[in-house]
Protein backbone atom coordinates (compact mmCIF):
# COMPACT_ATOMS: atom_id res chain seq x y z
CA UNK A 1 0.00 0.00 0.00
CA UNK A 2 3.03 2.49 0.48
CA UNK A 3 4.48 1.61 -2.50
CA UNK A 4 1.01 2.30 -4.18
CA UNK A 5 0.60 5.92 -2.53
CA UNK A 6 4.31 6.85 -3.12
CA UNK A 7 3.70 5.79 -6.79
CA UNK A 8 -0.30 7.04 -7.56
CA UNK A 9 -0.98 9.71 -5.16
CA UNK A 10 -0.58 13.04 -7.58
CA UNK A 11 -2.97 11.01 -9.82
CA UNK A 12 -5.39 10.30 -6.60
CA UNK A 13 -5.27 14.07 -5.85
CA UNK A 14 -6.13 14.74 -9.59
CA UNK A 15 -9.20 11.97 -9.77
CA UNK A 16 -10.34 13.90 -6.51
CA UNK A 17 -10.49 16.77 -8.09
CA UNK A 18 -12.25 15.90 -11.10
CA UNK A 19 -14.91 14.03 -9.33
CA UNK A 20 -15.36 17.13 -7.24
CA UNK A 21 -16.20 18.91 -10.83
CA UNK A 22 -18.21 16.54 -12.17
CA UNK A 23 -20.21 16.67 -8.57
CA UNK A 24 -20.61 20.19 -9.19
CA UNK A 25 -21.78 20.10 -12.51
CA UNK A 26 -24.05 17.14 -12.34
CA UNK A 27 -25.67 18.69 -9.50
CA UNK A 28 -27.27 21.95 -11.33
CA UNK A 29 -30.76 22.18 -12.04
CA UNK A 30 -30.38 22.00 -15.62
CA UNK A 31 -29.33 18.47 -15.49
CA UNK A 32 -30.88 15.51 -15.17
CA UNK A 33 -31.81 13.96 -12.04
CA UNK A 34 -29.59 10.35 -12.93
CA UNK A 35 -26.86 12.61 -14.05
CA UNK A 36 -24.80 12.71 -10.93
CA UNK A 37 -24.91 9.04 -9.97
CA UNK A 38 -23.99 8.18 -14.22
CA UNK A 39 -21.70 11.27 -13.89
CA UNK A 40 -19.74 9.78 -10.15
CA UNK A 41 -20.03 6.41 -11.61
CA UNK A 42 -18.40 6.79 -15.32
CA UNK A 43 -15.50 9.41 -13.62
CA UNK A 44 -14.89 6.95 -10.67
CA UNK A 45 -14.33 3.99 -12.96
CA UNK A 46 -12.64 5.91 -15.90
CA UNK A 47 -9.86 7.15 -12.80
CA UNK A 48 -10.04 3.86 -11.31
CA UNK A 49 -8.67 1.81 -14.48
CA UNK A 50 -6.06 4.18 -15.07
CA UNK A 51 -4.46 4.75 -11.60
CA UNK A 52 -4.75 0.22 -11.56
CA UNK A 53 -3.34 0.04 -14.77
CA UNK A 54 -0.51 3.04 -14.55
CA UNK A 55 0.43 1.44 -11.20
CA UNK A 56 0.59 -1.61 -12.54
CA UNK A 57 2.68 -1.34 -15.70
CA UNK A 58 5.14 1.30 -13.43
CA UNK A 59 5.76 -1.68 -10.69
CA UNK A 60 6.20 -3.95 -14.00
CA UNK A 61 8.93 -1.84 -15.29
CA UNK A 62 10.69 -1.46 -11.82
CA UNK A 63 10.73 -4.86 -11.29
CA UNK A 64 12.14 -5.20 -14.84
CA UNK A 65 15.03 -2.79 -14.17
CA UNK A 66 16.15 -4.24 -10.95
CA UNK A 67 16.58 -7.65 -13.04
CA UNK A 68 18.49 -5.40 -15.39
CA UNK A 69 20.82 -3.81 -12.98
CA UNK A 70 21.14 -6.83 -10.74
CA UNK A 71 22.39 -8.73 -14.01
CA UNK A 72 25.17 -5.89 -14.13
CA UNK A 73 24.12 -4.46 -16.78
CA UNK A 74 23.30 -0.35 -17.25
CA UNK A 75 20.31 1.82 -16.44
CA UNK A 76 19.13 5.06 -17.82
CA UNK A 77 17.73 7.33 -14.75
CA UNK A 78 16.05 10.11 -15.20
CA UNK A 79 17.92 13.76 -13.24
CA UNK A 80 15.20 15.75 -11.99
CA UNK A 81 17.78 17.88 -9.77
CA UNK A 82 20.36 19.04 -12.94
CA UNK A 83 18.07 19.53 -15.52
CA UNK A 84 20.80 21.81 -16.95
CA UNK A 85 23.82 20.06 -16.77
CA UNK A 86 22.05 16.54 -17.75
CA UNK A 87 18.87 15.15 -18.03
CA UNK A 88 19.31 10.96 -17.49
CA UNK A 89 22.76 9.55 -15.10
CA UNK A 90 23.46 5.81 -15.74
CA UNK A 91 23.47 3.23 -13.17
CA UNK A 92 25.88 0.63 -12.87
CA UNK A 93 27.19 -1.90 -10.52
CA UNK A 94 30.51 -1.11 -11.85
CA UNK A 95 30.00 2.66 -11.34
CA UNK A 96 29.33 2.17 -7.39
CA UNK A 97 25.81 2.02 -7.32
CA UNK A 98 23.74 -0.69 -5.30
CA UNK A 99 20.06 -1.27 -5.07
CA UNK A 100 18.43 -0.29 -1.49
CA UNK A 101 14.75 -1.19 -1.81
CA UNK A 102 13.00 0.46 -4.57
CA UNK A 103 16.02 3.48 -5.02
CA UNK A 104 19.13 3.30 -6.50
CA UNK A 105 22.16 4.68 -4.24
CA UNK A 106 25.81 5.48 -4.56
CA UNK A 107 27.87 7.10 -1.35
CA UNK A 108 29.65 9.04 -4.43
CA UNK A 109 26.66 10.83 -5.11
CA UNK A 110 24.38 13.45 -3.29
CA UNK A 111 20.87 12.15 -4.25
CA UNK A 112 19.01 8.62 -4.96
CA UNK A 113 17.21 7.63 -8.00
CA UNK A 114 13.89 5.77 -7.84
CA UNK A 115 13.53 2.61 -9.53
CA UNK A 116 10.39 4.04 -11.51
CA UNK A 117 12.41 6.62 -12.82
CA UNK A 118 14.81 4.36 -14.73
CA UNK A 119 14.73 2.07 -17.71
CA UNK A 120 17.53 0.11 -19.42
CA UNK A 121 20.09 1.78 -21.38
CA UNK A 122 20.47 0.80 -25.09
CA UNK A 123 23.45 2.24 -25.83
CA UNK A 124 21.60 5.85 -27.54
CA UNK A 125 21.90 8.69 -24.82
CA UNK A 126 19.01 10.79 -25.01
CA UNK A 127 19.12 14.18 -25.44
């Protein structure tokens, strides 16, 4: 369940809000009566596929990436913190780095990477 929230919870927050719009609007007296339980219903199950499915296909690709990096081979992680300097830092055994739950971590380096925010490195560095 942590996992899920640390993962889904701007999307939660977003689903919140739009079912809090579509209660608004479905409420007015210009619509019809079965308009905000069709309205609650369709926007509930709509956000409910897509946070399941996102969280599912995200947990997927971390586990996928862990197999990578645990076979020695290199990840591509995306660098929030130096968008400037460069966008992706690659992960390697060789380079220091070790696996620590779900994060990626190196005593060489200031910051952690999250295993959703990586995917195996092909060889092209993205620019």
């Amino acid at each position: 369940m942590e996992l899920f929230l640390e993962l889904e919870i701007a999307y939660i927050v977003i689903a919140i809000f739009f079912l809090v719009i579509t209660a608004i609007v479905t409420t007015r007296d210009f619509m019809p009566k079965v308009a905000f339980k069709r309205g609650m219903l369709g926007v509930s199950a709509f956000f409910i596929i897509m946070i399941v499915s996102h969280y599912n296909i995200t947990t997927s690709r971390m586990e996928g990436v862990k197999e990578i990096f645990n076979k020695g081979e290199t990840v591509i992680c995306e660098n929030k913190m130096r968008r400037t300097v460069s966008r992706s830092v690659l992960l390697s055994k060789e380079l220091g780095w070790r696996i620590d739950g779900n994060k990626f971590k190196n005593d060489d380096y200031e910051r952690d990477f999250h295993t959703s925010r990586c995917i195996e490195f092909d060889g092209i560095v993205p620019k």
